[in-house]
C-alpha atoms as a PDB file:
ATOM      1  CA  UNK A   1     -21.631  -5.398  22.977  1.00  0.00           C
ATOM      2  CA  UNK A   2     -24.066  -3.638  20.313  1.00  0.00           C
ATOM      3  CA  UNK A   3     -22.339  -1.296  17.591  1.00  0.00           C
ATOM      4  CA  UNK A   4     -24.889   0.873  15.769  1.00  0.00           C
ATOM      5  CA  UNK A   5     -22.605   2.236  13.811  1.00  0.00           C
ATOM      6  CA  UNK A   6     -22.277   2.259  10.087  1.00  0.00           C
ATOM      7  CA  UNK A   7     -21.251  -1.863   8.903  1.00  0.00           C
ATOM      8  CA  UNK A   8     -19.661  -0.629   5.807  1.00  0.00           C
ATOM      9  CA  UNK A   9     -15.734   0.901   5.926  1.00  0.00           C
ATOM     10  CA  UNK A  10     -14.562   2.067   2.952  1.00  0.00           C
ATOM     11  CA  UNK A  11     -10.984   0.865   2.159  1.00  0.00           C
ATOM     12  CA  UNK A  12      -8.624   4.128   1.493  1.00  0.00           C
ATOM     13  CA  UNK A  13      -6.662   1.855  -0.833  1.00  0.00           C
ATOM     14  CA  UNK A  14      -4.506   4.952  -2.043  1.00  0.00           C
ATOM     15  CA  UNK A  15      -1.210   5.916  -2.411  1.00  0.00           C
ATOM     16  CA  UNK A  16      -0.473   9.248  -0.515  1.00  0.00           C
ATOM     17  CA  UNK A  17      -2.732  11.443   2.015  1.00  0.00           C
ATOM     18  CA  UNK A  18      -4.134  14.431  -0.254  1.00  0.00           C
ATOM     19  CA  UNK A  19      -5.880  11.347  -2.448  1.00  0.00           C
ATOM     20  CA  UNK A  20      -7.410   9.416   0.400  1.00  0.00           C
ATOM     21  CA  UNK A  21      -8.702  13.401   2.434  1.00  0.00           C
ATOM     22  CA  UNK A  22     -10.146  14.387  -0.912  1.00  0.00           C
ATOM     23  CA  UNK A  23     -12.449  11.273  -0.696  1.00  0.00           C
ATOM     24  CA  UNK A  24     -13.294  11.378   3.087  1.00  0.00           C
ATOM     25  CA  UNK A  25     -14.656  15.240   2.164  1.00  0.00           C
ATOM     26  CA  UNK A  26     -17.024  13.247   0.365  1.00  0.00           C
ATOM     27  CA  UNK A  27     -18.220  10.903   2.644  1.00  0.00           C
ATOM     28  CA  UNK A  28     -19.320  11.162   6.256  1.00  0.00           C
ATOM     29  CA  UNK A  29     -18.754   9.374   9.079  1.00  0.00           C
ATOM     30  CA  UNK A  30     -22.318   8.387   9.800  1.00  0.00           C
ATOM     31  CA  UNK A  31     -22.285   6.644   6.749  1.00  0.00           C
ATOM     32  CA  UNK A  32     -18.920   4.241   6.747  1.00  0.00           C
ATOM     33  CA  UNK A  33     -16.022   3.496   8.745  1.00  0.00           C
ATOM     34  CA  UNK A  34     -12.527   3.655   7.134  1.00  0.00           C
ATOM     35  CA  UNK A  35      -9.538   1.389   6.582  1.00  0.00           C
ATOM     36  CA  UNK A  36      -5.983   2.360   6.636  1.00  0.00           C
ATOM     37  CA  UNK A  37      -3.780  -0.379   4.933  1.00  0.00           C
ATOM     38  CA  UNK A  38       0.019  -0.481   4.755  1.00  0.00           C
ATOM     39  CA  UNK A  39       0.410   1.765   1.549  1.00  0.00           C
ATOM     40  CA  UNK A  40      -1.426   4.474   3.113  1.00  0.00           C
ATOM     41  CA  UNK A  41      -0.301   4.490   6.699  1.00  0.00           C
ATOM     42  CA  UNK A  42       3.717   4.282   5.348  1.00  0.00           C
ATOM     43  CA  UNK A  43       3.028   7.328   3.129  1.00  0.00           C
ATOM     44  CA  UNK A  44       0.568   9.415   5.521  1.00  0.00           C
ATOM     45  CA  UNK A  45       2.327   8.150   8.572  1.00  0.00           C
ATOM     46  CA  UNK A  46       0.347   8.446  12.207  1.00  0.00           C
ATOM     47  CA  UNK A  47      -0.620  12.104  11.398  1.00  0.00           C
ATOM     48  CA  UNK A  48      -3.065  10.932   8.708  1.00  0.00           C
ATOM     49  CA  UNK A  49      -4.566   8.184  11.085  1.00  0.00           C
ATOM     50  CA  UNK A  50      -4.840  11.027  13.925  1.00  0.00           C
ATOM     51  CA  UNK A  51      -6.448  13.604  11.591  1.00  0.00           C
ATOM     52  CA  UNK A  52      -9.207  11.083  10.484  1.00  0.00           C
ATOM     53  CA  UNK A  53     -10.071   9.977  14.248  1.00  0.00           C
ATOM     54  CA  UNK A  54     -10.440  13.807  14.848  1.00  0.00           C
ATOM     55  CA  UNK A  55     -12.717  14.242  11.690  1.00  0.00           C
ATOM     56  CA  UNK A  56     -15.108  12.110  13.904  1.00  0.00           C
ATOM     57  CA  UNK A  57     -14.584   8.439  11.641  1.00  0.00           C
ATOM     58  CA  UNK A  58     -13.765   4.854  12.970  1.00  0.00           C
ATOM     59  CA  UNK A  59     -10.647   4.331  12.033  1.00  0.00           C
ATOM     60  CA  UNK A  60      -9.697   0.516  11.053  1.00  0.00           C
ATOM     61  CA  UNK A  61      -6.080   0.250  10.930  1.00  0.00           C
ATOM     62  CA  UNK A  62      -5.478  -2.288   8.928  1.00  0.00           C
ATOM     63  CA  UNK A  63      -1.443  -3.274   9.444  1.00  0.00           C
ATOM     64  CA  UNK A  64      -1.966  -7.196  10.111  1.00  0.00           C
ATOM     65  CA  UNK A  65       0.936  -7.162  12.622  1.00  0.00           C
ATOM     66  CA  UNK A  66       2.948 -10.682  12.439  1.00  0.00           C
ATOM     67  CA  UNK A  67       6.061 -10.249  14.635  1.00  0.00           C
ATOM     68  CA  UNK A  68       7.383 -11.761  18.067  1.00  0.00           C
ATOM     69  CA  UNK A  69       4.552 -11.464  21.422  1.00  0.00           C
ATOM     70  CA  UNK A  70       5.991  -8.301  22.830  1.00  0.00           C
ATOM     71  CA  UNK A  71       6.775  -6.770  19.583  1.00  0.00           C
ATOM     72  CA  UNK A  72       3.418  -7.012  18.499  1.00  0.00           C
ATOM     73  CA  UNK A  73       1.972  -6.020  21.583  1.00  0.00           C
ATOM     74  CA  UNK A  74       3.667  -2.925  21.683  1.00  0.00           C
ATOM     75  CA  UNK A  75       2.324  -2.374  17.807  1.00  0.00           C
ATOM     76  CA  UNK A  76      -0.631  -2.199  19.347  1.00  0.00           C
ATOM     77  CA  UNK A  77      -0.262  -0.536  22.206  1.00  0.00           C
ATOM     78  CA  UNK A  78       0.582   2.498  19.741  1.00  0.00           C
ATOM     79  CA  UNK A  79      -2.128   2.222  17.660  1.00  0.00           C
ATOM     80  CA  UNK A  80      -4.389   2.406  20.326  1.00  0.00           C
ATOM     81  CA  UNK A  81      -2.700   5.753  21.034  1.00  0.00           C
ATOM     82  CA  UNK A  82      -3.639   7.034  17.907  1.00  0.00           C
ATOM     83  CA  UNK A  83      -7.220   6.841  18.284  1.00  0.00           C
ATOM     84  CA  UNK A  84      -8.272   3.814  15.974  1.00  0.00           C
ATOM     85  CA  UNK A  85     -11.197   1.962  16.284  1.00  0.00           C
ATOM     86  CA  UNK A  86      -9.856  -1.699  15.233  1.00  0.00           C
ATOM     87  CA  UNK A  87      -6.338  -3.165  14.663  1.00  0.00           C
ATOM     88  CA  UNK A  88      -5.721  -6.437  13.221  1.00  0.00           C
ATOM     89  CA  UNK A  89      -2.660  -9.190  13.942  1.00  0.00           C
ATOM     90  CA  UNK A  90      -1.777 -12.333  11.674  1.00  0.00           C
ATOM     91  CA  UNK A  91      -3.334 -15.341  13.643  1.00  0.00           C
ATOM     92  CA  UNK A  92      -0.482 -17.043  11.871  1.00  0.00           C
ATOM     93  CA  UNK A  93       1.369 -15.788  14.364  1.00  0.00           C
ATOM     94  CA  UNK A  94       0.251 -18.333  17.299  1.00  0.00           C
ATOM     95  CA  UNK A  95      -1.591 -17.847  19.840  1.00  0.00           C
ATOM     96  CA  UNK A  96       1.089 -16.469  22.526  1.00  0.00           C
ATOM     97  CA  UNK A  97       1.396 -13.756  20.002  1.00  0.00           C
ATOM     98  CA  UNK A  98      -2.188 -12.916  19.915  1.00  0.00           C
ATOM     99  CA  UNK A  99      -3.091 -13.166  24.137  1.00  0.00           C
ATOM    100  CA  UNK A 100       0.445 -10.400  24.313  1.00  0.00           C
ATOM    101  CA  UNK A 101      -1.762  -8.276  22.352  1.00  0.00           C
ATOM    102  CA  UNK A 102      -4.806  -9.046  23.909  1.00  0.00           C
ATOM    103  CA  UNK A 103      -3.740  -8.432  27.420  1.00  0.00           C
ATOM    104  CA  UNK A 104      -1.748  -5.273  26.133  1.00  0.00           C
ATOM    105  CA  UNK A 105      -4.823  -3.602  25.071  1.00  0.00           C
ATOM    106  CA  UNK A 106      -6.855  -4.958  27.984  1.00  0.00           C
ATOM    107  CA  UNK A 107      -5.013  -2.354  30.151  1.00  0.00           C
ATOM    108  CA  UNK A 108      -6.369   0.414  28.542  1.00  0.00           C
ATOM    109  CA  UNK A 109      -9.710   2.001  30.036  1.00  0.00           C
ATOM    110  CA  UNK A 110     -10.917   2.267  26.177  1.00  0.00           C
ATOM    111  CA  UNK A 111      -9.020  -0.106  24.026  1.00  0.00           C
ATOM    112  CA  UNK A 112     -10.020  -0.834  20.196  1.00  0.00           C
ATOM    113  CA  UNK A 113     -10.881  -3.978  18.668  1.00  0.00           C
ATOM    114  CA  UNK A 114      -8.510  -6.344  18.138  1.00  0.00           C
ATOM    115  CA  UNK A 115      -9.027  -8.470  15.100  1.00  0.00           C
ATOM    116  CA  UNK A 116      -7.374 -11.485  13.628  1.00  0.00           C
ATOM    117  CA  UNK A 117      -6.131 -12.226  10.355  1.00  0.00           C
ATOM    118  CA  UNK A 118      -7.194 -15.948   9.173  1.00  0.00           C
ATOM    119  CA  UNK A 119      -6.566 -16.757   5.606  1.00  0.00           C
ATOM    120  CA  UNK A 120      -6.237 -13.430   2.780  1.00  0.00           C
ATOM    121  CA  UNK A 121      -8.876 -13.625   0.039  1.00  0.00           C
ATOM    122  CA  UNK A 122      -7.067 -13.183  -2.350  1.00  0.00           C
ATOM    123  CA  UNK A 123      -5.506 -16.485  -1.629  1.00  0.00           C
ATOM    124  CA  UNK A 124      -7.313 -19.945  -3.059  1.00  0.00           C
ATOM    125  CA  UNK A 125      -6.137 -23.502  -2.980  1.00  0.00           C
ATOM    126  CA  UNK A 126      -3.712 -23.576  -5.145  1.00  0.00           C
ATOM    127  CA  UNK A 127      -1.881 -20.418  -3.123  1.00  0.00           C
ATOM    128  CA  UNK A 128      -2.634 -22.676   0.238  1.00  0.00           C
ATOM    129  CA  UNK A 129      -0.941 -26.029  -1.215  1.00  0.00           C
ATOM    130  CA  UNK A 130       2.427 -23.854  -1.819  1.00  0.00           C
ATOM    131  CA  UNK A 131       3.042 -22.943   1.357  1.00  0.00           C
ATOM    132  CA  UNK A 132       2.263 -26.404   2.843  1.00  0.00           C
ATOM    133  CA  UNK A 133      -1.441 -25.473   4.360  1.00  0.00           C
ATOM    134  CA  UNK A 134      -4.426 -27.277   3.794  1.00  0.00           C
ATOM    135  CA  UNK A 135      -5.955 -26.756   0.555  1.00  0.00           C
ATOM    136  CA  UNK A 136      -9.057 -26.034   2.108  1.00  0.00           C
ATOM    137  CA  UNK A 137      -9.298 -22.205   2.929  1.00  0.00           C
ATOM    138  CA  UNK A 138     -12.359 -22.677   4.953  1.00  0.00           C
ATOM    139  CA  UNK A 139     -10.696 -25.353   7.094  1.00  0.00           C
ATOM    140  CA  UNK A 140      -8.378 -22.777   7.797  1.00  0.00           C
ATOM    141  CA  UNK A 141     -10.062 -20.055   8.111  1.00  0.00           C
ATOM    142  CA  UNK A 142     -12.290 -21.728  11.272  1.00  0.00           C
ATOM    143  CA  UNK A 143      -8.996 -23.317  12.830  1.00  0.00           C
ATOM    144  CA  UNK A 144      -7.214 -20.057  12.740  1.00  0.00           C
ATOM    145  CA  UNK A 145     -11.140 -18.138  13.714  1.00  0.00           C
ATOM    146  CA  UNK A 146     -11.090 -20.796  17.125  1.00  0.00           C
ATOM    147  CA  UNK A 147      -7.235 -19.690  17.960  1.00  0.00           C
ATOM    148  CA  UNK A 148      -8.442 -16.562  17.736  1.00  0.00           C
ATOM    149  CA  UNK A 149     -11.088 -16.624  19.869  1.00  0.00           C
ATOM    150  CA  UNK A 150      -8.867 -18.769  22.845  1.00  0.00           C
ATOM    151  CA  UNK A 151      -6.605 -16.090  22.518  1.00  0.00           C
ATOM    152  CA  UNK A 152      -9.183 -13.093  23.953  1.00  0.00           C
ATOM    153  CA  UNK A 153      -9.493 -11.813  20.331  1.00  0.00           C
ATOM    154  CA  UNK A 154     -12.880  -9.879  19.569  1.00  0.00           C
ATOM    155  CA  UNK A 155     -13.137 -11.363  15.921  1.00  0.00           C
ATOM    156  CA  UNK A 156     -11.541 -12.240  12.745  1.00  0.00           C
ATOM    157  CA  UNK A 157     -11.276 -11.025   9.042  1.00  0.00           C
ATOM    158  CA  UNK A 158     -12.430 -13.788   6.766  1.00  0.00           C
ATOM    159  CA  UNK A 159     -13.809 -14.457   3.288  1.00  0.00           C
ATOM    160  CA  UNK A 160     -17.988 -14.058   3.178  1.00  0.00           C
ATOM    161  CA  UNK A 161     -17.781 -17.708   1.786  1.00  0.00           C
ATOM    162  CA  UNK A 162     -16.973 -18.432   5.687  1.00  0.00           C
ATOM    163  CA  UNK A 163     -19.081 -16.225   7.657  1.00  0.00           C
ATOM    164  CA  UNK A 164     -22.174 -18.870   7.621  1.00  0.00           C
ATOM    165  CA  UNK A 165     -19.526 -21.918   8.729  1.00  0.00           C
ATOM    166  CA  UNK A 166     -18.089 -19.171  11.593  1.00  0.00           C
ATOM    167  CA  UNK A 167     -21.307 -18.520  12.810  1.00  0.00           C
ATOM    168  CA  UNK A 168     -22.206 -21.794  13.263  1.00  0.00           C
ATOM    169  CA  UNK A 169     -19.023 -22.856  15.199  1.00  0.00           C
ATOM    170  CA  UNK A 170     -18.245 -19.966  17.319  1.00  0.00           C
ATOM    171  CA  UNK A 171     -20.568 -18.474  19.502  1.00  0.00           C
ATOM    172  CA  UNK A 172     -21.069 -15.064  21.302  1.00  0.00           C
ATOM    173  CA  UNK A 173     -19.954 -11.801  20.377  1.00  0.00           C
ATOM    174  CA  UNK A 174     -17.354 -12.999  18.266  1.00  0.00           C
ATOM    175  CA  UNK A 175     -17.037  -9.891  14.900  1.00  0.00           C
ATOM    176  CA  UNK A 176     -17.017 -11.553  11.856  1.00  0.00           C
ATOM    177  CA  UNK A 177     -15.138  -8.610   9.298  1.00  0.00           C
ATOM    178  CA  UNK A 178     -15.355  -9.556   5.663  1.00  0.00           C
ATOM    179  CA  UNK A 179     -13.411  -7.884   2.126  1.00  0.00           C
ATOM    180  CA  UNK A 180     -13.830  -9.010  -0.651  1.00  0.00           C
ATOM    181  CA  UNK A 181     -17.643  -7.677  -0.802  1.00  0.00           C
ATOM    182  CA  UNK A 182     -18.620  -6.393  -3.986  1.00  0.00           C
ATOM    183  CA  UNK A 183     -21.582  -5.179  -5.204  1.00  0.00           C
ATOM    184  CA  UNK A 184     -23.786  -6.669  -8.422  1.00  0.00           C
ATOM    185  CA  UNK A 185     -22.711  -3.895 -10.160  1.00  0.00           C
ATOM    186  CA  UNK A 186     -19.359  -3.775  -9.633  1.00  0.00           C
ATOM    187  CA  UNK A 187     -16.268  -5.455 -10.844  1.00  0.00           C
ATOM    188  CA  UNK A 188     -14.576  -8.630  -9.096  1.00  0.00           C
ATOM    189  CA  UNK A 189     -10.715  -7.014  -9.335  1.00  0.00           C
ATOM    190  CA  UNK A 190      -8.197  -9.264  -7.953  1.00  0.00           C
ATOM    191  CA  UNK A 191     -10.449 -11.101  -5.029  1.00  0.00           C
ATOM    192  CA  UNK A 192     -11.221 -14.474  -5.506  1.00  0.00           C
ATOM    193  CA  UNK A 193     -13.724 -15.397  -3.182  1.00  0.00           C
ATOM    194  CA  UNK A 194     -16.256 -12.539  -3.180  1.00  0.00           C
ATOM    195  CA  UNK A 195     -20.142 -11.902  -2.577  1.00  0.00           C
ATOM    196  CA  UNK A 196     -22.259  -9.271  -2.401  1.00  0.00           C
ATOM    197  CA  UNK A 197     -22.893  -6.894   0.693  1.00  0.00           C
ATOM    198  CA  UNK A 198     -26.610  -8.068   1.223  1.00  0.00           C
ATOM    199  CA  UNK A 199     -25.426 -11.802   0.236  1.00  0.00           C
ATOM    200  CA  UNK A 200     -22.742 -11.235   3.634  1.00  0.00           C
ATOM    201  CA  UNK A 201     -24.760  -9.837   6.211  1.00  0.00           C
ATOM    202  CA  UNK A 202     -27.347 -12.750   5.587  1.00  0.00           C
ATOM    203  CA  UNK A 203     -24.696 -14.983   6.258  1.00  0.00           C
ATOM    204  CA  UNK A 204     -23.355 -13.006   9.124  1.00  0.00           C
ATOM    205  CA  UNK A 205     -21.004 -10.314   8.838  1.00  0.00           C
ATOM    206  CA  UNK A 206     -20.666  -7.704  11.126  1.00  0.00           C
ATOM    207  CA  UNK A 207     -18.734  -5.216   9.077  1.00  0.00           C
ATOM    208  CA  UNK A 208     -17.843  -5.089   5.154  1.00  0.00           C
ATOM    209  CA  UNK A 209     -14.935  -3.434   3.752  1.00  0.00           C
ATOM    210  CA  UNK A 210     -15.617  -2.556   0.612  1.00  0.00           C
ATOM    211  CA  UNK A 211     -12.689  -0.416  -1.552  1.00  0.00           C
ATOM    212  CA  UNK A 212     -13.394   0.194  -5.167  1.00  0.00           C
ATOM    213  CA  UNK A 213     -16.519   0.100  -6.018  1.00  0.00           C
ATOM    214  CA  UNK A 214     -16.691   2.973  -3.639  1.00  0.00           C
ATOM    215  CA  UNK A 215     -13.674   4.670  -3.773  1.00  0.00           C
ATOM    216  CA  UNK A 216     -13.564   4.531  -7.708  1.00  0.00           C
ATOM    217  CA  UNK A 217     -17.052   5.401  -8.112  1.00  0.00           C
ATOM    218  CA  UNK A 218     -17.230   8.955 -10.096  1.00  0.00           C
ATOM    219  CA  UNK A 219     -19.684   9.716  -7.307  1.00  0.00           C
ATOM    220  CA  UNK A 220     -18.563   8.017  -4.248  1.00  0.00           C
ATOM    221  CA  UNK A 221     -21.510   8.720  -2.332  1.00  0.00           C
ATOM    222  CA  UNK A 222     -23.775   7.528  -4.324  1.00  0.00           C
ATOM    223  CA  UNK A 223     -21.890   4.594  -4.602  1.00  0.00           C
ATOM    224  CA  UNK A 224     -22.225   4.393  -0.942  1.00  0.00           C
ATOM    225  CA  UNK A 225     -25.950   5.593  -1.241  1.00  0.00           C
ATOM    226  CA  UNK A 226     -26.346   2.538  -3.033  1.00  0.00           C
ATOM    227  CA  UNK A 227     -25.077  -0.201  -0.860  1.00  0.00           C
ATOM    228  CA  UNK A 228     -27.046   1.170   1.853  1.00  0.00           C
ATOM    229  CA  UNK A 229     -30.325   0.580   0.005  1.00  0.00           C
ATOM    230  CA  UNK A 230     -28.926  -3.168  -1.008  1.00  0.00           C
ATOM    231  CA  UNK A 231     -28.491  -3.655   3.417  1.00  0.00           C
ATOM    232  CA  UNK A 232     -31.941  -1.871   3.824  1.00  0.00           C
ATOM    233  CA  UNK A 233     -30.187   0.864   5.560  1.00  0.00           C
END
């Protein structure tokens, strides 16, 4: 299915409500998407997700559920309520897990996209090799990608080091969602495996969430402005 929308969501990586609305007044939702992460939901609570599907944005809530099959499934039932635009799950968490979500949401006349969790980029092979996984994150990003995919998922989040290797091994209209995506300009922080927005959509990335070097910027959008002009937009 085509998206026109906006590829970019900016990451409200913030730690109560009146931070993360007095960024969204500066942006606009015909520019980026947004993410909702654990931090911010727990503080802001459903209200804050609501308000922002009402202000007309995409909201990606970003919760990685990673619980029993009907638990989960009911996770998601509710954040479908709330208007979002994507959810995510663990794919850790097997593939019975994932298909109770699937087929949860596949009830729904208009459903959001469910998205799987492979490996976290801030994770690297020393991180892998202490909890007994492969060393290779790319290895596990595609076995855990495939899973995914079996299950009814409509994409994964992954590292843009794996996008090119995803696109080559799993066809169709499979979303490839990438963080870690910095700009040339901007600093690396605390992700590992990074590249820059123009750098991931060559590869193949649907959508890039990008936090910091937008959400930091003194002028966020310009920062936005900027990355636009980097994807040609």
């Amino acid at each position: 299915m085509a998206d026109n929308g906006p590829k970019i969501i900016a990451a409200l990586d913030f730690p109560d409500s009146e931070q993360a609305f007095r960024l969204v007044e500066r942006l606009s939702p015909e520019r980026c998407r947004l993410k909702v992460g654990k931090e911010l939901f727990v503080r802001g609570g459903p209200r804050l997700v609501e308000q922002l599907a009402a202000d007309g944005y995409d909201v990606f809530l970003d919760l990685k559920f990673h619980d029993i099959p009907n638990t989960v499934a009911r996770a998601c039932e509710a954040a479908a309520d709330l208007g979002v635009w994507m959810v995510n799950l663990h794919a850790l968490g097997g593939r019975r897990m994932m298909e109770a979500a699937r087929e949860a949401l596949d009830k729904r006349q208009r459903r959001p996209l469910l998205i799987g969790v492979t490996i976290l980029t801030s994770m690297g092979s020393e991180d892998l090799k202490e909890i007994q996984l492969p060393e290779d994150p790319e290895a596990n990003v595609l076995h855990l990608a495939r899973l995914a995919q079996r299950a009814g998922l409509d994409g994964v989040v992954c590292s843009p080091k794996e996008v090119a290797g995803l696109r080559r091994e799993i066809a169709g209209e499979f979303r490839r969602v990438t963080p870690g995506i910095r700009p040339a300009w901007a600093a690396t922080d605390d992700q590992k495996r990074i590249t820059t927005p123009s750098d991931a959509i060559r590869l193949g990335s649907d959508y890039l969430v990008i936090g910091r070097p937008i959400t930091a910027a003194s002028d966020p959008l310009e920062a936005l402005r900027k990355i636009e002009e980097e994807l040609g937009v």
